[in-house]
PDB file of N, CA and C in Angstrom:
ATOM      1  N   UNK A   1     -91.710 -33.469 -87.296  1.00  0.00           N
ATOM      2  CA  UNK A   1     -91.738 -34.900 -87.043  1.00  0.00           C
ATOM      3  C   UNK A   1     -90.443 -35.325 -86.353  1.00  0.00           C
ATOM      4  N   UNK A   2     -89.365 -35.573 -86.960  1.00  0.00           N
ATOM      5  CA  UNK A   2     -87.889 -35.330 -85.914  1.00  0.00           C
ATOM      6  C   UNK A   2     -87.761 -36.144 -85.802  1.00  0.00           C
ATOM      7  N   UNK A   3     -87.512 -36.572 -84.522  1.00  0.00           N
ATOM      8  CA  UNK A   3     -87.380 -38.076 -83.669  1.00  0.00           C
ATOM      9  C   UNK A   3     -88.430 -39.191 -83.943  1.00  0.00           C
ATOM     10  N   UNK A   4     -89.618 -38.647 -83.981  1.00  0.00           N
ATOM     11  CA  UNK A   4     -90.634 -39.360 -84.008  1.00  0.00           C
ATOM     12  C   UNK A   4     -90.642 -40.882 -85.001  1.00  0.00           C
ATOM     13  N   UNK A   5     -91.285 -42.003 -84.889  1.00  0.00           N
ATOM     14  CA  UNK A   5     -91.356 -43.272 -85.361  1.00  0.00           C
ATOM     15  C   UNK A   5     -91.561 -42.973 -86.725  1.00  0.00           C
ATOM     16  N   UNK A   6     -90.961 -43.716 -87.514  1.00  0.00           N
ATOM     17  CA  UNK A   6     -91.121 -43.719 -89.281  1.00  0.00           C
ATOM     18  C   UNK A   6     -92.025 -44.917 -89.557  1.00  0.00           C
ATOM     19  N   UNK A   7     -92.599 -45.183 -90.693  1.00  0.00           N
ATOM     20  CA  UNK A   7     -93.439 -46.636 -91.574  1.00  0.00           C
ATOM     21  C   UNK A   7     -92.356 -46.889 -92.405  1.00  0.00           C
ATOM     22  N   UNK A   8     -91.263 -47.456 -92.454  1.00  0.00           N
ATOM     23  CA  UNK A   8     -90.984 -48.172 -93.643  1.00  0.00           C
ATOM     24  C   UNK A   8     -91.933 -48.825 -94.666  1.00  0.00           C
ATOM     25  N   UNK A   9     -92.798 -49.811 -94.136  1.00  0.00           N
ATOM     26  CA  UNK A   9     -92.991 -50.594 -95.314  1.00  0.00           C
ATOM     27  C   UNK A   9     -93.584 -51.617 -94.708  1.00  0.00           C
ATOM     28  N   UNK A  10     -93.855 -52.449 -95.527  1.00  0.00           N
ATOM     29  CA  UNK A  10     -94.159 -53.724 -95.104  1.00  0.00           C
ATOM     30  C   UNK A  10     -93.126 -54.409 -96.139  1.00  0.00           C
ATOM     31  N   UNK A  11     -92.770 -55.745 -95.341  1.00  0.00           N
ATOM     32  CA  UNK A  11     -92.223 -56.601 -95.636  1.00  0.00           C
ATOM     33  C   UNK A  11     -92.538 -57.978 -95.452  1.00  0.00           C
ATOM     34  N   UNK A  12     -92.200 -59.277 -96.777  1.00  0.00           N
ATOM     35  CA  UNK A  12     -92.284 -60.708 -96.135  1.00  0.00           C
ATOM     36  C   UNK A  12     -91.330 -61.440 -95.095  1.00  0.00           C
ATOM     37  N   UNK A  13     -91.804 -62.419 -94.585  1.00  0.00           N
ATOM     38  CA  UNK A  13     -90.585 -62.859 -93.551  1.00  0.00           C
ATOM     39  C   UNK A  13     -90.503 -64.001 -95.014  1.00  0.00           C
ATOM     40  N   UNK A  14     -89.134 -64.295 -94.875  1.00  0.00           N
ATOM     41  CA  UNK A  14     -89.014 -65.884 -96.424  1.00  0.00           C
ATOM     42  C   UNK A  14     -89.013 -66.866 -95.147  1.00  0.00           C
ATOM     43  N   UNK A  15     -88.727 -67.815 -96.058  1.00  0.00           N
ATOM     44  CA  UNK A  15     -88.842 -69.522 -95.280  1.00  0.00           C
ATOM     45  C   UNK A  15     -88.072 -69.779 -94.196  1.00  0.00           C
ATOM     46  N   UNK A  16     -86.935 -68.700 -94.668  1.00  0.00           N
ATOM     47  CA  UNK A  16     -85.756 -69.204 -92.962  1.00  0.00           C
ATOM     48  C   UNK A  16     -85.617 -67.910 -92.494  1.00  0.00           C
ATOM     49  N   UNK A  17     -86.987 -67.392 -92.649  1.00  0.00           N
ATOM     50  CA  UNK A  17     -87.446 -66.591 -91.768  1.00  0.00           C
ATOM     51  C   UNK A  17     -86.343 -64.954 -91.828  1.00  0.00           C
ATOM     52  N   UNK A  18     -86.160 -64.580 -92.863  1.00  0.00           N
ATOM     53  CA  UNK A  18     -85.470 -63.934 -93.138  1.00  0.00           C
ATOM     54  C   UNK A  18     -86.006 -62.392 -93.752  1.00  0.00           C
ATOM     55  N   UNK A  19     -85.818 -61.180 -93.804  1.00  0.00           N
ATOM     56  CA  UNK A  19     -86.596 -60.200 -94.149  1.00  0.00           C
ATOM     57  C   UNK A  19     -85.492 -59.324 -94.793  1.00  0.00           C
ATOM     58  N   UNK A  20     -86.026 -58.323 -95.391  1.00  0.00           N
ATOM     59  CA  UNK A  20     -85.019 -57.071 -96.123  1.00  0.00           C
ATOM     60  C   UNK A  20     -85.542 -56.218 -95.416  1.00  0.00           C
ATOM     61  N   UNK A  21     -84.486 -55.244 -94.982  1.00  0.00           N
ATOM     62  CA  UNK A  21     -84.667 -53.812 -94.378  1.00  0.00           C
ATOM     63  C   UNK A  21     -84.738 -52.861 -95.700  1.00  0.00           C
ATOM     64  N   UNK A  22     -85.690 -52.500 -95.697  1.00  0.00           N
ATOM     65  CA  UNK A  22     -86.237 -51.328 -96.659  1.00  0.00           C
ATOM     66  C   UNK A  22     -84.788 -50.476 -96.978  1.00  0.00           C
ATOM     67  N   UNK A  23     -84.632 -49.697 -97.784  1.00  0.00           N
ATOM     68  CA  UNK A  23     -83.261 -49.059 -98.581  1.00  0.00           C
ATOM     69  C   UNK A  23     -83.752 -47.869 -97.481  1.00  0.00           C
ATOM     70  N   UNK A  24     -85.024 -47.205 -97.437  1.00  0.00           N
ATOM     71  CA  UNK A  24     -84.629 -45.944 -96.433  1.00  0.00           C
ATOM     72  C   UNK A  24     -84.480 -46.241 -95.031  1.00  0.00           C
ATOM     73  N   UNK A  25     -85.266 -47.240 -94.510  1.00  0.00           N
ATOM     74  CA  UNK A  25     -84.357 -47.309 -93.161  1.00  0.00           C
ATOM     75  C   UNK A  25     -82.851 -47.786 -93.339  1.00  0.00           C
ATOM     76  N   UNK A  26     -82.561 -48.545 -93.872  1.00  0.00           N
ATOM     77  CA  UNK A  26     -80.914 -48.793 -93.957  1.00  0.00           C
ATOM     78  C   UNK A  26     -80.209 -47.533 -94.248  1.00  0.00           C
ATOM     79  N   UNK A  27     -80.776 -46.847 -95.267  1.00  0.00           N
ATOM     80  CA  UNK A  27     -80.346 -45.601 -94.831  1.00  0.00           C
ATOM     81  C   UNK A  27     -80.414 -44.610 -93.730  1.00  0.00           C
ATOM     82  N   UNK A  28     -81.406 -44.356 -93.103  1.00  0.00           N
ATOM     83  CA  UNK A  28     -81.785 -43.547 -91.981  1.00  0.00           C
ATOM     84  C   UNK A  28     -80.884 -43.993 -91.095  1.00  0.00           C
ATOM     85  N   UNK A  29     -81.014 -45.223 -90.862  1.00  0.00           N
ATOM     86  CA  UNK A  29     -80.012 -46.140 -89.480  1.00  0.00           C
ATOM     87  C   UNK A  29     -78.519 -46.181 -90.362  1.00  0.00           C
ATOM     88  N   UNK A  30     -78.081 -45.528 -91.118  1.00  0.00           N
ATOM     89  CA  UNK A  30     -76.931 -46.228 -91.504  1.00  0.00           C
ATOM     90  C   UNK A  30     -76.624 -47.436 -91.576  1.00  0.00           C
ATOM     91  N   UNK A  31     -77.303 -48.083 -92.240  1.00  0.00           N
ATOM     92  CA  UNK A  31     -76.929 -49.800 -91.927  1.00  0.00           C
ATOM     93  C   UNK A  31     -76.358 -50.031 -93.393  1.00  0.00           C
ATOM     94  N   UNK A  32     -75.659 -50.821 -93.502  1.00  0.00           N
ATOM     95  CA  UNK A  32     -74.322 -51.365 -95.045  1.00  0.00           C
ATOM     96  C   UNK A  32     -74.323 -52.791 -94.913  1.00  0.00           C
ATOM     97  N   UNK A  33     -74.369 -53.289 -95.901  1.00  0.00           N
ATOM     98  CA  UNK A  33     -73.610 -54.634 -96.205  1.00  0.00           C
ATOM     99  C   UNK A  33     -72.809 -55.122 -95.348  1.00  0.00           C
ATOM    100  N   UNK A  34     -72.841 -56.297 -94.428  1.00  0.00           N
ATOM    101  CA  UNK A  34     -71.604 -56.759 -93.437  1.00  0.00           C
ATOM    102  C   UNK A  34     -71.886 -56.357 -92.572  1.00  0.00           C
ATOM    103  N   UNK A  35     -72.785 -55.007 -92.029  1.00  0.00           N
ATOM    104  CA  UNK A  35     -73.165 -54.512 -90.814  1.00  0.00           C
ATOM    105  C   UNK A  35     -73.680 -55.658 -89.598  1.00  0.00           C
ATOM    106  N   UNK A  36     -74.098 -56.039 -88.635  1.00  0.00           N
ATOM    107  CA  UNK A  36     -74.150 -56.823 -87.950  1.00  0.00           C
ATOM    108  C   UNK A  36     -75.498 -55.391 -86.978  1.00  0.00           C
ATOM    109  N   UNK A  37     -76.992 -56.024 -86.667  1.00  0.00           N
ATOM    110  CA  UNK A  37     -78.066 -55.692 -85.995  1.00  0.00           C
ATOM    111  C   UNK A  37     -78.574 -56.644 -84.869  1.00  0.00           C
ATOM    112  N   UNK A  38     -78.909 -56.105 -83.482  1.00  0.00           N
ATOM    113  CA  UNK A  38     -79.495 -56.419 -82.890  1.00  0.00           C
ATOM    114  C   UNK A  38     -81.154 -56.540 -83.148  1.00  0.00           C
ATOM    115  N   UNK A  39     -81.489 -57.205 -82.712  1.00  0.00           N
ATOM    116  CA  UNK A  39     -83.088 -57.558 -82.509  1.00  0.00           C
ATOM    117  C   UNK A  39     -83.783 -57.941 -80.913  1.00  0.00           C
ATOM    118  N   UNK A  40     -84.292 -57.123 -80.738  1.00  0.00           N
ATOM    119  CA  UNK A  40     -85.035 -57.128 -78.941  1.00  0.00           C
ATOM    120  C   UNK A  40     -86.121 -57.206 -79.258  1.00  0.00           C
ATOM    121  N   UNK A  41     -87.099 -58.311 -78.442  1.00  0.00           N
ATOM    122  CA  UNK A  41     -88.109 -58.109 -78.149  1.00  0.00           C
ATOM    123  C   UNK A  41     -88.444 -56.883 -77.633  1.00  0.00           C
ATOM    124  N   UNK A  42     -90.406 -56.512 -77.069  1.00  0.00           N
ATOM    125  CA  UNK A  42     -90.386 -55.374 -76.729  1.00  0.00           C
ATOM    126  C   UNK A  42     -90.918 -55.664 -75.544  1.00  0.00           C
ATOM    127  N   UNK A  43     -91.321 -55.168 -74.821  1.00  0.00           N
ATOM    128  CA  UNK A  43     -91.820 -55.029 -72.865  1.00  0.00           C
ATOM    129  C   UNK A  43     -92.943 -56.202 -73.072  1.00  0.00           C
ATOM    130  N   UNK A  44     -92.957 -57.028 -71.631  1.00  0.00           N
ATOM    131  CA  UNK A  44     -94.053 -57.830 -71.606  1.00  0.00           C
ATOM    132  C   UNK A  44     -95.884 -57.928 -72.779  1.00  0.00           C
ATOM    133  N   UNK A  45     -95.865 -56.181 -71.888  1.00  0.00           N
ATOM    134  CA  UNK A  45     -97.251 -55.702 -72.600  1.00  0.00           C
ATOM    135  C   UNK A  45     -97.053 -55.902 -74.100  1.00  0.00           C
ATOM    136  N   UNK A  46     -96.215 -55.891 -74.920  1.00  0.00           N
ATOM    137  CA  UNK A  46     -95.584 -55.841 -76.125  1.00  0.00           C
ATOM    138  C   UNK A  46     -95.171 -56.918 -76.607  1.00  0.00           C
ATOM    139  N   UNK A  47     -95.074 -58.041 -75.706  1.00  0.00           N
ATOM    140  CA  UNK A  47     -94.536 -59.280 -76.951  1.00  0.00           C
ATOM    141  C   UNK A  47     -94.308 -59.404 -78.232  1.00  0.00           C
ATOM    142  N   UNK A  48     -95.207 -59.137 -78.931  1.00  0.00           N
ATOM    143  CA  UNK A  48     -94.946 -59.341 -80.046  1.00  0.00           C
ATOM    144  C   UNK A  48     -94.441 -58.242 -80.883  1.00  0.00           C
ATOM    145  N   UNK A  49     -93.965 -57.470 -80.461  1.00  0.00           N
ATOM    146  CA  UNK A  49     -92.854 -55.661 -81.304  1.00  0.00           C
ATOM    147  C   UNK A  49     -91.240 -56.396 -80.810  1.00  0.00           C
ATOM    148  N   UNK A  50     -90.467 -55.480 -82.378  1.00  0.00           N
ATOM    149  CA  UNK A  50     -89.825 -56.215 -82.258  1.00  0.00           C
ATOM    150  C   UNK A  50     -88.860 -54.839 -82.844  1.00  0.00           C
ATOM    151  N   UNK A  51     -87.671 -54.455 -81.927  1.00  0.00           N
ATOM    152  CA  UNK A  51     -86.814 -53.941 -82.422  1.00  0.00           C
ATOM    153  C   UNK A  51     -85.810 -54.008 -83.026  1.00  0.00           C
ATOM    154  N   UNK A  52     -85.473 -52.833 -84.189  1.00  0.00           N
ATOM    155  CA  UNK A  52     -84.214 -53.790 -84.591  1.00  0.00           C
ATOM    156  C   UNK A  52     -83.187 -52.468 -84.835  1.00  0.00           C
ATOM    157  N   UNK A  53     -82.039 -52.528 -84.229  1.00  0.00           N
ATOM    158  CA  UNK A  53     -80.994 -51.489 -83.817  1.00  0.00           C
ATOM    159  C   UNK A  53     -79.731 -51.664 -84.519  1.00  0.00           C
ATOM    160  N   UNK A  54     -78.659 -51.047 -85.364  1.00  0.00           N
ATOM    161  CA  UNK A  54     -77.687 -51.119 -85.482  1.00  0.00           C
ATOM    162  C   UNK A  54     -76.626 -51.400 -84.520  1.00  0.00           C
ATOM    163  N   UNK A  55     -75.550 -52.865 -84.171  1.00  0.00           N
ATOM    164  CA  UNK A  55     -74.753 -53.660 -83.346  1.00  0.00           C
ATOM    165  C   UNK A  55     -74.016 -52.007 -82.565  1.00  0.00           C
ATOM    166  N   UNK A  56     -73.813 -50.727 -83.145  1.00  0.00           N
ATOM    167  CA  UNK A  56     -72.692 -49.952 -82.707  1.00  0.00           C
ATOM    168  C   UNK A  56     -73.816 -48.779 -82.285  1.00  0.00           C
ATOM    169  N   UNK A  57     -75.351 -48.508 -82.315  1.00  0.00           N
ATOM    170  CA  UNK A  57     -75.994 -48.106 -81.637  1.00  0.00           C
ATOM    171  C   UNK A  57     -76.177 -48.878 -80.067  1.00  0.00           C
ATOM    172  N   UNK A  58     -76.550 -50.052 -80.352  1.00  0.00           N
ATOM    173  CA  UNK A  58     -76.751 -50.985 -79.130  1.00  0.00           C
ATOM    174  C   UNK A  58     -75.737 -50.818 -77.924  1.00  0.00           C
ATOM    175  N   UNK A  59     -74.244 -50.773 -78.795  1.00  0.00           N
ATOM    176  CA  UNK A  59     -73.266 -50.614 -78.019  1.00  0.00           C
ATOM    177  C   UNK A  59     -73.214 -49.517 -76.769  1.00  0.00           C
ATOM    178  N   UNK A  60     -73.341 -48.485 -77.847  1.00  0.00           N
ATOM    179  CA  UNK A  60     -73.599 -47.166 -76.855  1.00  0.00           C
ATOM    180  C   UNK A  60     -74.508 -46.662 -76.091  1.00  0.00           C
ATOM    181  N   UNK A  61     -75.676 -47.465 -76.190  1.00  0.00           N
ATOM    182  CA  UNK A  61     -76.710 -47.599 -75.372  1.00  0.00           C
ATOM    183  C   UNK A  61     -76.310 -48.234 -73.786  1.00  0.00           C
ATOM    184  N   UNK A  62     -75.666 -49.525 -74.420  1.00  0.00           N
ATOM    185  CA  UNK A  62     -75.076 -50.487 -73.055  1.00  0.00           C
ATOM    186  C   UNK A  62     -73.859 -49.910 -72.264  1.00  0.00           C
ATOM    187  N   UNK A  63     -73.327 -49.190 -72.826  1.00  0.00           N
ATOM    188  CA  UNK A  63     -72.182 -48.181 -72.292  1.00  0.00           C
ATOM    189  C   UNK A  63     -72.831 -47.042 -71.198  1.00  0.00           C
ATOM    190  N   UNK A  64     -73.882 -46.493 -71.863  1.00  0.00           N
ATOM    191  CA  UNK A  64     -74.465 -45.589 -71.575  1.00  0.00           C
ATOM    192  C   UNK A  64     -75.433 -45.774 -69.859  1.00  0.00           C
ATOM    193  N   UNK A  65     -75.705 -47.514 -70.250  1.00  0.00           N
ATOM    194  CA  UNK A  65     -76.487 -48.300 -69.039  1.00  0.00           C
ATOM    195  C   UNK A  65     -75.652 -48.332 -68.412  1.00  0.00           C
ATOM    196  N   UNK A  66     -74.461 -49.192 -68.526  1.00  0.00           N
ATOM    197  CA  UNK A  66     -73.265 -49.528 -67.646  1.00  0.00           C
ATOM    198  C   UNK A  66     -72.930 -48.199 -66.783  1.00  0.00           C
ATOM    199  N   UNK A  67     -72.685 -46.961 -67.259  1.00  0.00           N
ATOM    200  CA  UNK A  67     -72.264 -46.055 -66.797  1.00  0.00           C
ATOM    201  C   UNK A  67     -73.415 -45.567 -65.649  1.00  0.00           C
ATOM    202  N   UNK A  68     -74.463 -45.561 -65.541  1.00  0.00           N
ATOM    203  CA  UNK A  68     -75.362 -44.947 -65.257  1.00  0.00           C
ATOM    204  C   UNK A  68     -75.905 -46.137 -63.875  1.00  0.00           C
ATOM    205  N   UNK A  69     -76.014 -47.389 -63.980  1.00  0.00           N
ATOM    206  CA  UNK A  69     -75.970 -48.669 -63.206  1.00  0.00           C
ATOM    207  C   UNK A  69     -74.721 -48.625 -62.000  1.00  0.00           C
ATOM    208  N   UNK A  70     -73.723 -48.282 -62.746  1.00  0.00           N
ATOM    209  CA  UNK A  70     -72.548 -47.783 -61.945  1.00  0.00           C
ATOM    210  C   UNK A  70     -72.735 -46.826 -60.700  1.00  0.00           C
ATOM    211  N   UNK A  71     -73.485 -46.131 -61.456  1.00  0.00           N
ATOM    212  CA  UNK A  71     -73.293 -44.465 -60.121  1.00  0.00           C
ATOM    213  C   UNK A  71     -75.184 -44.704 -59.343  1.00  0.00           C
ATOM    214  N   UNK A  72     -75.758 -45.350 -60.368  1.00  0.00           N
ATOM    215  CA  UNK A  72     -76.775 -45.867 -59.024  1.00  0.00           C
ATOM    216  C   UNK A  72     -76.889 -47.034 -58.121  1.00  0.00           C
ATOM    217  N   UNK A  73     -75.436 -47.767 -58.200  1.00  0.00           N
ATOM    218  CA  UNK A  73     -75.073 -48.855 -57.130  1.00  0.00           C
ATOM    219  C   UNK A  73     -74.606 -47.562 -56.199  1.00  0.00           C
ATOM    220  N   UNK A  74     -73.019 -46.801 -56.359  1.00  0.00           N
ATOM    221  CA  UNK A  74     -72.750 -46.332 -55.719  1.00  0.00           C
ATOM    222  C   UNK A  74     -73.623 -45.624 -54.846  1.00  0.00           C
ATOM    223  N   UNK A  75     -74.572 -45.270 -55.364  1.00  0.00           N
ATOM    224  CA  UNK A  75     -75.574 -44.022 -54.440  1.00  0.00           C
ATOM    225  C   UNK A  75     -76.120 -44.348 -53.418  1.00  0.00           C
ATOM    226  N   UNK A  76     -76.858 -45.943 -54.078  1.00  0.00           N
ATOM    227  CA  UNK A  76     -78.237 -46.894 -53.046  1.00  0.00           C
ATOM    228  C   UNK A  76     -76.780 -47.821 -51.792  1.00  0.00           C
ATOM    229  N   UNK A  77     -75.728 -47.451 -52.188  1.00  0.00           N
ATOM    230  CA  UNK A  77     -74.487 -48.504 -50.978  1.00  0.00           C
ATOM    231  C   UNK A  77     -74.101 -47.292 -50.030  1.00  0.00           C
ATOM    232  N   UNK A  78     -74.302 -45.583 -50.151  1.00  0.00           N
ATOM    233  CA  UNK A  78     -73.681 -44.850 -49.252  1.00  0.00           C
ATOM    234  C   UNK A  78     -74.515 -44.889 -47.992  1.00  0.00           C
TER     235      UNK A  78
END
């Protein structure tokens, strides 16, 4: 299985719209108390999926874009 998508659970949203991340994904994702998560919608076709990423995963993702955005400006300007 590996990489592949997990089921946490189901969960309620409360009144101000608020939810608990299941104890094993907070574990799996490393997520702690004080941690700070992104939330993305998902692709058009997808509206309504909804991701939710640890703030210092996200980071390195956008690092990872930045870097990569970088060297395909340079390429499409020679």
């Amino acid at each position: 299985m590996g990489n592949s998508p997990k089921f946490y659970g189901k969960v309620p949203v409360g009144t101000k719209g608020q939810i608990v991340i299941p104890v094993e994904a907070r574990k799996a994702m490393n997520i702690n108390p004080g941690d700070s998560v992104i939330i993305i919608s998902g692709p058009p076709h997808h509206n309504k999926v909804i991701s939710v990423m640890p703030e210092d995963e996200f980071n390195k993702f956008l690092k990872f874009f930045e870097k990569h955005v970088t060297n395909l400006k340079k390429a499409v300007s020679q």
